[in-house]
Protein backbone atom coordinates (compact mmCIF):
# COMPACT_ATOMS: atom_id res chain seq x y z
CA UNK A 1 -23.43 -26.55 5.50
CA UNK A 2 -26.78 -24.74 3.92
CA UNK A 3 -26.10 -22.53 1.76
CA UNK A 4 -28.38 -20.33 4.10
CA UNK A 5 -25.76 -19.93 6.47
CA UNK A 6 -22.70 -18.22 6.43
CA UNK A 7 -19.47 -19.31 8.35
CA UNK A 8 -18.64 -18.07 11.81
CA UNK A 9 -15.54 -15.92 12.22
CA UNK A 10 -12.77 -18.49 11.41
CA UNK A 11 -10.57 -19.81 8.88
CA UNK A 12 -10.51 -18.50 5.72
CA UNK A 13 -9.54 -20.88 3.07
CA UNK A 14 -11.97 -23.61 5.09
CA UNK A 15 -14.58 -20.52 4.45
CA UNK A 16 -13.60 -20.61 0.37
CA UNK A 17 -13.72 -24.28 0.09
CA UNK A 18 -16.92 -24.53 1.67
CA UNK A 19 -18.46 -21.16 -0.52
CA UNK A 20 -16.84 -23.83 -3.40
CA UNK A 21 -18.68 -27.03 -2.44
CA UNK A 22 -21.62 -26.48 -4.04
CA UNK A 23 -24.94 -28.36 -3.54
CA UNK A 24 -26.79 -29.75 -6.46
CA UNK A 25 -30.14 -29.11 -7.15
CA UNK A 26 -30.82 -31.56 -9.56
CA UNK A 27 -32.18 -30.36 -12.99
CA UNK A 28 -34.99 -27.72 -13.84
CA UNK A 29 -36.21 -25.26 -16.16
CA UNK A 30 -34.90 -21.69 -14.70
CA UNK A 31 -37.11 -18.57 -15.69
CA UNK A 32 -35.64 -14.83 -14.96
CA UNK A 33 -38.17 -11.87 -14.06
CA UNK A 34 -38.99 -9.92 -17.44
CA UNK A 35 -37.00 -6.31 -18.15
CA UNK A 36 -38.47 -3.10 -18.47
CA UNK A 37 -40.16 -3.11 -21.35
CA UNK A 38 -40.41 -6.64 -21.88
CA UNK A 39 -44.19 -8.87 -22.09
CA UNK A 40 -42.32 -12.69 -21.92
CA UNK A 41 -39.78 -13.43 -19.01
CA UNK A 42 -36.71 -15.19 -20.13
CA UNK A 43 -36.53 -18.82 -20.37
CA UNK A 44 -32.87 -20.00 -19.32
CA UNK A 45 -33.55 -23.63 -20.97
CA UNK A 46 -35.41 -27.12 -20.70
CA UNK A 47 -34.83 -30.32 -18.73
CA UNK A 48 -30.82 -30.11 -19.44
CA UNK A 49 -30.26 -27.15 -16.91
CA UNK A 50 -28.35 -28.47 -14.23
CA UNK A 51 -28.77 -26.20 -10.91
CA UNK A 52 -26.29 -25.85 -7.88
CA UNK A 53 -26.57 -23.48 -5.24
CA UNK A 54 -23.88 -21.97 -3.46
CA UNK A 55 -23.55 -19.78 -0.38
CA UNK A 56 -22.75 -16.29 -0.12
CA UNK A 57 -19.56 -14.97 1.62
CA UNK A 58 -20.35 -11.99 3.57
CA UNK A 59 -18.65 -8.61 2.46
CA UNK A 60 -18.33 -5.16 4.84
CA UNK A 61 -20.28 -3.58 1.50
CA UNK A 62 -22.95 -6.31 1.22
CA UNK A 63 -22.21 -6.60 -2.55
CA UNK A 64 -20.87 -9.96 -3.90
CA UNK A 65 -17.10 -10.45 -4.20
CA UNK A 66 -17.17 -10.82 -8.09
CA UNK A 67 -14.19 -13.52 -8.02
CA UNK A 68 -16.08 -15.48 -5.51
CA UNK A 69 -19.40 -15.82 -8.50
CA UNK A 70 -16.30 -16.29 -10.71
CA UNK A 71 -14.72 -19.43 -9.30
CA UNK A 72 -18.24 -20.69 -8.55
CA UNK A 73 -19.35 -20.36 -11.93
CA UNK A 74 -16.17 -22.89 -12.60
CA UNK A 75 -17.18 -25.50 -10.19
CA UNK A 76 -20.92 -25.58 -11.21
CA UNK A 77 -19.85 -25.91 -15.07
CA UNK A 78 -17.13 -27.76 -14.28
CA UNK A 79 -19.41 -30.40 -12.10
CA UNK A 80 -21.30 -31.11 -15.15
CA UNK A 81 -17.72 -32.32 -17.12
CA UNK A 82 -16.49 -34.24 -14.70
CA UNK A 83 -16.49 -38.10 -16.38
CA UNK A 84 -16.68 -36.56 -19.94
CA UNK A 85 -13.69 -38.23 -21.66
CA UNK A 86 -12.16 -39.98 -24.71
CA UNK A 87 -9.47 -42.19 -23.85
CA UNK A 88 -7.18 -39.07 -22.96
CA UNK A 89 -8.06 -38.03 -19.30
CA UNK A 90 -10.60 -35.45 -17.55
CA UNK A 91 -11.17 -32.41 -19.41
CA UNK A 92 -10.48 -29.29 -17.72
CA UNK A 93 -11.39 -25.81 -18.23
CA UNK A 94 -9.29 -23.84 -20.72
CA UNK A 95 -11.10 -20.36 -21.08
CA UNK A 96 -13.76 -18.71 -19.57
CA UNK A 97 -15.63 -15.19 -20.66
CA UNK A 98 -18.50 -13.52 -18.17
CA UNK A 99 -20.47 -10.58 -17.75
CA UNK A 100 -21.04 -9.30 -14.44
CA UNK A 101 -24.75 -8.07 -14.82
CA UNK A 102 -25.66 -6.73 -11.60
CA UNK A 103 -24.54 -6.22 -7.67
CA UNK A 104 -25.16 -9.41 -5.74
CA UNK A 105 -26.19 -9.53 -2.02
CA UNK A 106 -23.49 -11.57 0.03
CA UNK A 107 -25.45 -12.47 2.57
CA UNK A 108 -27.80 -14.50 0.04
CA UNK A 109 -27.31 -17.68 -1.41
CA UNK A 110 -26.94 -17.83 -5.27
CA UNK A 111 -28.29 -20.55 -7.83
CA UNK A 112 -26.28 -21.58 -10.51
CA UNK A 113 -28.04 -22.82 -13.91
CA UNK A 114 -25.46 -24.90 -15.92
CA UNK A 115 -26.53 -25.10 -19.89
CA UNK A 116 -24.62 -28.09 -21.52
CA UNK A 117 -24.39 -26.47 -24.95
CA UNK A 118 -21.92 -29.22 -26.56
CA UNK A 119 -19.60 -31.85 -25.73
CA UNK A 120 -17.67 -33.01 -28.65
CA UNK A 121 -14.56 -35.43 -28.98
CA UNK A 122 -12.55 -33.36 -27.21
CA UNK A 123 -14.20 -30.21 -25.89
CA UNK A 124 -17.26 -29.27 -23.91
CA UNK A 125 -18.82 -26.27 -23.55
CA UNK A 126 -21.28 -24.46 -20.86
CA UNK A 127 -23.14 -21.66 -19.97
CA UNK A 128 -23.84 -20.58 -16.48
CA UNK A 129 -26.34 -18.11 -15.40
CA UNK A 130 -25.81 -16.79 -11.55
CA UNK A 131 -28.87 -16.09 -10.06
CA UNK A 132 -30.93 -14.11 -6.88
CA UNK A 133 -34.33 -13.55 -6.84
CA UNK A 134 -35.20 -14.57 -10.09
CA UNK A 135 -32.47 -12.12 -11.52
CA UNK A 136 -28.90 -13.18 -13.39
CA UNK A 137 -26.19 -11.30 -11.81
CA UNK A 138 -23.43 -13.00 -13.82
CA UNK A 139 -23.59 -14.40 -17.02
CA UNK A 140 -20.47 -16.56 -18.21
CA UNK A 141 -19.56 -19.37 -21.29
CA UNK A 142 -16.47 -21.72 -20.49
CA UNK A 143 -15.49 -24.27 -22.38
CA UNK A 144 -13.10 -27.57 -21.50
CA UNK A 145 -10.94 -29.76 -22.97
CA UNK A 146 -8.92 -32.87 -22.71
CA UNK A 147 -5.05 -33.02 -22.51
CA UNK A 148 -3.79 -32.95 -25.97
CA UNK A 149 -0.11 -32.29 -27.11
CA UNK A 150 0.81 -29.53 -29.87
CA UNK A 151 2.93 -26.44 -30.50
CA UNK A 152 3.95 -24.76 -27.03
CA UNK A 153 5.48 -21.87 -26.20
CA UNK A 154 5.29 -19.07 -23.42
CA UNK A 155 5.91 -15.84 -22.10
CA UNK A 156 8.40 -14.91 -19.83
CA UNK A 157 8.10 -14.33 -16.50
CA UNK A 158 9.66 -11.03 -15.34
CA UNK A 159 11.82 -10.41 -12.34
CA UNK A 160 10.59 -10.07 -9.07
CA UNK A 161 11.80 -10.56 -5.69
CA UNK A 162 11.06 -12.88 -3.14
CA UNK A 163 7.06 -12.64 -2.11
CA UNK A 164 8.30 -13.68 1.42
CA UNK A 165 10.10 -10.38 1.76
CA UNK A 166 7.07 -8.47 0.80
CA UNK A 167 4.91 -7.01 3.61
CA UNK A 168 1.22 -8.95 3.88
CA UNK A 169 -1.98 -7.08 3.34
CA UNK A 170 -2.25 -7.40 7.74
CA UNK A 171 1.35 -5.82 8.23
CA UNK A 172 -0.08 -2.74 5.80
CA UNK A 173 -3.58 -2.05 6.66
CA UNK A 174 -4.85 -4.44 9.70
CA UNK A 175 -4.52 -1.56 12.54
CA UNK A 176 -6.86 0.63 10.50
CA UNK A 177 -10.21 0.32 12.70
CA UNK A 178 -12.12 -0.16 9.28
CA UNK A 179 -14.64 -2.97 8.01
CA UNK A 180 -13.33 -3.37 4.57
CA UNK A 181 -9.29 -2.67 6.04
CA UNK A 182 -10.35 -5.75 8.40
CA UNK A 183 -11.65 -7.68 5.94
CA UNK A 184 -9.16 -7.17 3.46
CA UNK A 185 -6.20 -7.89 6.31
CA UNK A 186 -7.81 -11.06 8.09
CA UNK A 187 -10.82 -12.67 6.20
CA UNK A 188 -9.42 -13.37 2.84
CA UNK A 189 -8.47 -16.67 2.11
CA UNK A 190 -5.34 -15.53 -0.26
CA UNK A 191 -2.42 -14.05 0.53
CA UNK A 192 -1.80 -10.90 -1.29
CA UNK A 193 1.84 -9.17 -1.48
CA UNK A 194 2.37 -6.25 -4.04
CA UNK A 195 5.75 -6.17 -5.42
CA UNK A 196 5.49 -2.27 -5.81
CA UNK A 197 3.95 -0.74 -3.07
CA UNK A 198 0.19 -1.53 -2.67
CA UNK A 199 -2.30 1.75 -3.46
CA UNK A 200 -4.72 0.96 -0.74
CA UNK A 201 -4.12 4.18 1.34
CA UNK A 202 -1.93 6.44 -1.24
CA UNK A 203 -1.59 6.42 -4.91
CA UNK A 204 1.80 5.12 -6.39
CA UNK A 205 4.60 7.62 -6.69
CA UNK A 206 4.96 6.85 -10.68
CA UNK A 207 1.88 7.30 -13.08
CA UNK A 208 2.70 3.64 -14.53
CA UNK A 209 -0.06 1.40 -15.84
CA UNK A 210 1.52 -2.10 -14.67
CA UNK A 211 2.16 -3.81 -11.62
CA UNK A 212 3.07 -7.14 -10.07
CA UNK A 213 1.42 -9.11 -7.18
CA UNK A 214 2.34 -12.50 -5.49
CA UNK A 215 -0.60 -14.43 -4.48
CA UNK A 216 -1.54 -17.73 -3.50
CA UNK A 217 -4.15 -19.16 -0.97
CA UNK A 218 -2.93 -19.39 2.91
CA UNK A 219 -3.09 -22.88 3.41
CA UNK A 220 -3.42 -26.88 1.40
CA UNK A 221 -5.73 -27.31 -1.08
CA UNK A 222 -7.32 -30.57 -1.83
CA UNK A 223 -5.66 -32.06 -5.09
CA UNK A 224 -8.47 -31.34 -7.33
CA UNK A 225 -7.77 -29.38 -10.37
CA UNK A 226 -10.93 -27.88 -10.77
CA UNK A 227 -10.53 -26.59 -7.10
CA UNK A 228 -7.72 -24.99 -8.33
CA UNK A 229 -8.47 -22.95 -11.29
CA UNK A 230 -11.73 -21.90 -9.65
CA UNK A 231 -9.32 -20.28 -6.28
CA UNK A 232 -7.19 -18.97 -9.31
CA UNK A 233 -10.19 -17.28 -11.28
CA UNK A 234 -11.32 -15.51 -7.34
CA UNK A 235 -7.92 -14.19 -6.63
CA UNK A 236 -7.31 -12.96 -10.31
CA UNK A 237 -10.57 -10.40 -9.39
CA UNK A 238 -8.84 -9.32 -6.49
CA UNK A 239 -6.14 -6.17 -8.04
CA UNK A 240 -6.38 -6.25 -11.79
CA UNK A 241 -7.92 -3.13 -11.95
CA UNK A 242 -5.05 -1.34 -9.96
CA UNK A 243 -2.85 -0.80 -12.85
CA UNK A 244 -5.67 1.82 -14.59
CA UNK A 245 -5.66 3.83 -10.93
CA UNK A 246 -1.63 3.56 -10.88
CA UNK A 247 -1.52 5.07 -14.38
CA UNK A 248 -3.41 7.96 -12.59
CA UNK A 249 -2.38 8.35 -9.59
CA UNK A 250 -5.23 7.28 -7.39
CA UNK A 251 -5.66 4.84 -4.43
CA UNK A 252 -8.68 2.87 -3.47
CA UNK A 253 -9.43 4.96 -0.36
CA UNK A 254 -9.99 7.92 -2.83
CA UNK A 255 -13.73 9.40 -1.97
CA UNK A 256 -14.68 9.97 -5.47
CA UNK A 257 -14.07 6.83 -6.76
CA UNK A 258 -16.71 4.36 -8.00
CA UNK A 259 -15.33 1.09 -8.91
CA UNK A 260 -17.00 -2.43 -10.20
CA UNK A 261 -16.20 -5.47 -12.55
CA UNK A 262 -17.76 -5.10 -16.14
CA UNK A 263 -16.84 -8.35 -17.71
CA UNK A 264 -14.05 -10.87 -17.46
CA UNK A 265 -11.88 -13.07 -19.90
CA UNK A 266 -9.41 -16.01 -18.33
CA UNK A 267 -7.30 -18.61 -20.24
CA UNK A 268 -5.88 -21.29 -18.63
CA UNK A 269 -2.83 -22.50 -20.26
CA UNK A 270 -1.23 -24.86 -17.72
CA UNK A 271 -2.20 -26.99 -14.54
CA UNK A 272 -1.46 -24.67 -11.31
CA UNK A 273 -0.96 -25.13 -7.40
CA UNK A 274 -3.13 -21.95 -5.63
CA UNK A 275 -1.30 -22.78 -2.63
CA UNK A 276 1.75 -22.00 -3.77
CA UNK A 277 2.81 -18.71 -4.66
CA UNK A 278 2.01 -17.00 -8.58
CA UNK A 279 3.63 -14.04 -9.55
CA UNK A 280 0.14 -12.27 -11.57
CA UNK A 281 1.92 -9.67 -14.06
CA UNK A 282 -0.57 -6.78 -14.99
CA UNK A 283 -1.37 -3.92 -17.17
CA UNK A 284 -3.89 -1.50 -18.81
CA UNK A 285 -3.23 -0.93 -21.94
CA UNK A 286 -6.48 1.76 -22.39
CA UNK A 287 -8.97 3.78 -20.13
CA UNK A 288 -11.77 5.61 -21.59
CA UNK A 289 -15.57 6.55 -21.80
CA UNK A 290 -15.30 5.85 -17.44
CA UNK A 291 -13.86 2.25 -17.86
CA UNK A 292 -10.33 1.33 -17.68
CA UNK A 293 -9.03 -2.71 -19.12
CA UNK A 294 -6.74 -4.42 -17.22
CA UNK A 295 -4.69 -7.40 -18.63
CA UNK A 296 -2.72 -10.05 -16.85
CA UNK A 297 -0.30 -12.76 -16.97
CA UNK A 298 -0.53 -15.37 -13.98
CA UNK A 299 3.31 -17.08 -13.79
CA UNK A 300 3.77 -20.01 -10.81
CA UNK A 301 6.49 -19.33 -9.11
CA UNK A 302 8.88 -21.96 -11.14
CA UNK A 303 8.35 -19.40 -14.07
CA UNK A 304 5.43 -21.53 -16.63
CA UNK A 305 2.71 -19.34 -17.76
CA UNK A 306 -0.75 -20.88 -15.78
CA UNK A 307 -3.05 -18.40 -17.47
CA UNK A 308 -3.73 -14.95 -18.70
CA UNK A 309 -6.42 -12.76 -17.69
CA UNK A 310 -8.76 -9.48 -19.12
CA UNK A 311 -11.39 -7.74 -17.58
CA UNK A 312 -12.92 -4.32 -17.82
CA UNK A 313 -14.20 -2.01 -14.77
CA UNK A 314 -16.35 0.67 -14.64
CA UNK A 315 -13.87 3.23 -13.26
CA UNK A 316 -16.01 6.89 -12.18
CA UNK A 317 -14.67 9.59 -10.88
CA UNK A 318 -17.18 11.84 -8.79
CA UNK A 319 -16.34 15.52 -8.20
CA UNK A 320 -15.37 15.96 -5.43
């Protein structure tokens, strides 16, 4: 499908694995509009710039889902490292570390600039610039690496009970005659259960700055492994951020609040299933200066540690 056009009403994991299938471009020199201030616009490389373009998946607030430019930024770096390898296997991504740099418009198309800064022995790594009209709205370096043995050793997953029991995101907020409570309840492609109660509608009756969520996409996956850490990078934008409101006792359908995604740090440590259930562990261990840092640990649901996550929000509170 063009990137030009968004889905019809339908499924949505067929809707996240087409926003995923990127087109390629083939290779160009990108250039981004000057800043204030500035007499030279930016030149984003040379003939080794590898462009994909993606499609847009439409939001009730008309602002890019930030986990969707995540997990795109995966594929279109990851694209470019698919056949890299030395006798050991495909390398896969191990760590990624972007900066979201302005509100994108979801019912645009974005273009995705791949860098190839180095591919040695056994890593690679790339740099992505996300693009609309001419601007970067997410800037991100990931780097790869083949399967290699070594010292291992992991956290431990906590307790939690069985994600089955949990209510769905439909079964709490899908009456509410809402856009976003709609969209939340019906148009995501992964299924979201908190283990203490959600804070969609009412804060949390404890002032604690942790939380645990089960996730994992509604339906199959193709067995692709880069499909799969780029589903797990979009979900782990979904409720990171919910342990800094816990800690104070606020809810997302709080007036005053202002909310987006600053920047954003994932590791993977181990291969994962999406479409099976993870257990994402999270905390904040600081909130200040009107941002708040969340940090999570993503467990599948046999207890092995598939990755650990950081990101920072921009967390305002208006008077009322």
């Amino acid at each position: 499908m063009s990137p030009d056009t968004p889905l019809p009403e339908g499924d949505p994991v067929a809707d996240l694995l087409d926003v995923l299938d990127l087109q390629e471009a083939g290779q160009s020199t990108i250039t981004v509009e000057s800043a204030p201030g500035e007499d030279n616009p930016v030149d984003l490389g040379s003939d080794h710039v590898d462009i994909f373009v993606g499609r847009s998946q439409p939001q009730p607030h008309g602002r890019v889902f930030g986990g969707q430019v995540l997990a795109q930024c995966v594929v279109a770096a990851g694209r470019t490292v698919e056949g890299l390898q030395d006798g050991t296997g495909s390398r896969h991504v191990h760590s990624l570390h972007g900066y979201f740099l302005r509100a994108g418009d979801s019912m645009q198309p974005i273009r995705f600039a791949v860098e190839r800064m180095r591919d040695g022995r056994s890593f690679s790594a790339r740099r992505v610039h996300a693009l609309q009209n001419g601007k970067v709205i997410m800037s991100m370096i990931l780097s790869f690496q083949e399967a290699a043995g070594g010292l291992d050793h992991q956290a431990a997953m906590p307790a939690a009970p069985d994600p089955e029991r949990l209510p769905t995101v439909a079964q709490e907020i899908g009456d509410i005659d809402h856009p976003v409570a709609r969209h939340w309840a019906y148009r995501r492609a992964v299924d979201v259960r908190h283990v203490e109660n959600s804070i969609y509608l009412a804060p949390g009756q404890q002032a604690a700055a942790n939380q645990n969520v089960w996730l994992k996409v509604r339906d199959q996956m193709p067995d692709d492994p880069l499909l799969h850490a780029a589903a797990l990078a979009y979900a782990s934008d979904y409720t990171l951020l919910e342990a800094v409101l816990r800690r104070h006792r606020m809810a997302w359908s709080d007036p005053r609040l202002r909310a987006a995604s600053l920047d954003h740090a994932m590791w993977f440590h181990r291969p994962v299933r999406v479409d099976d259930w993870v257990l994402y562990q999270q905390e904040s261990p600081s909130a200040s200066g009107g941002r708040g840092l969340g940090i999570g640990k993503m467990f599948a649901s046999d207890g092995t540690l598939v990755a650990t996550v950081a990101q920072e929000g921009m967390l305002r509170v208006k008077d009322s």
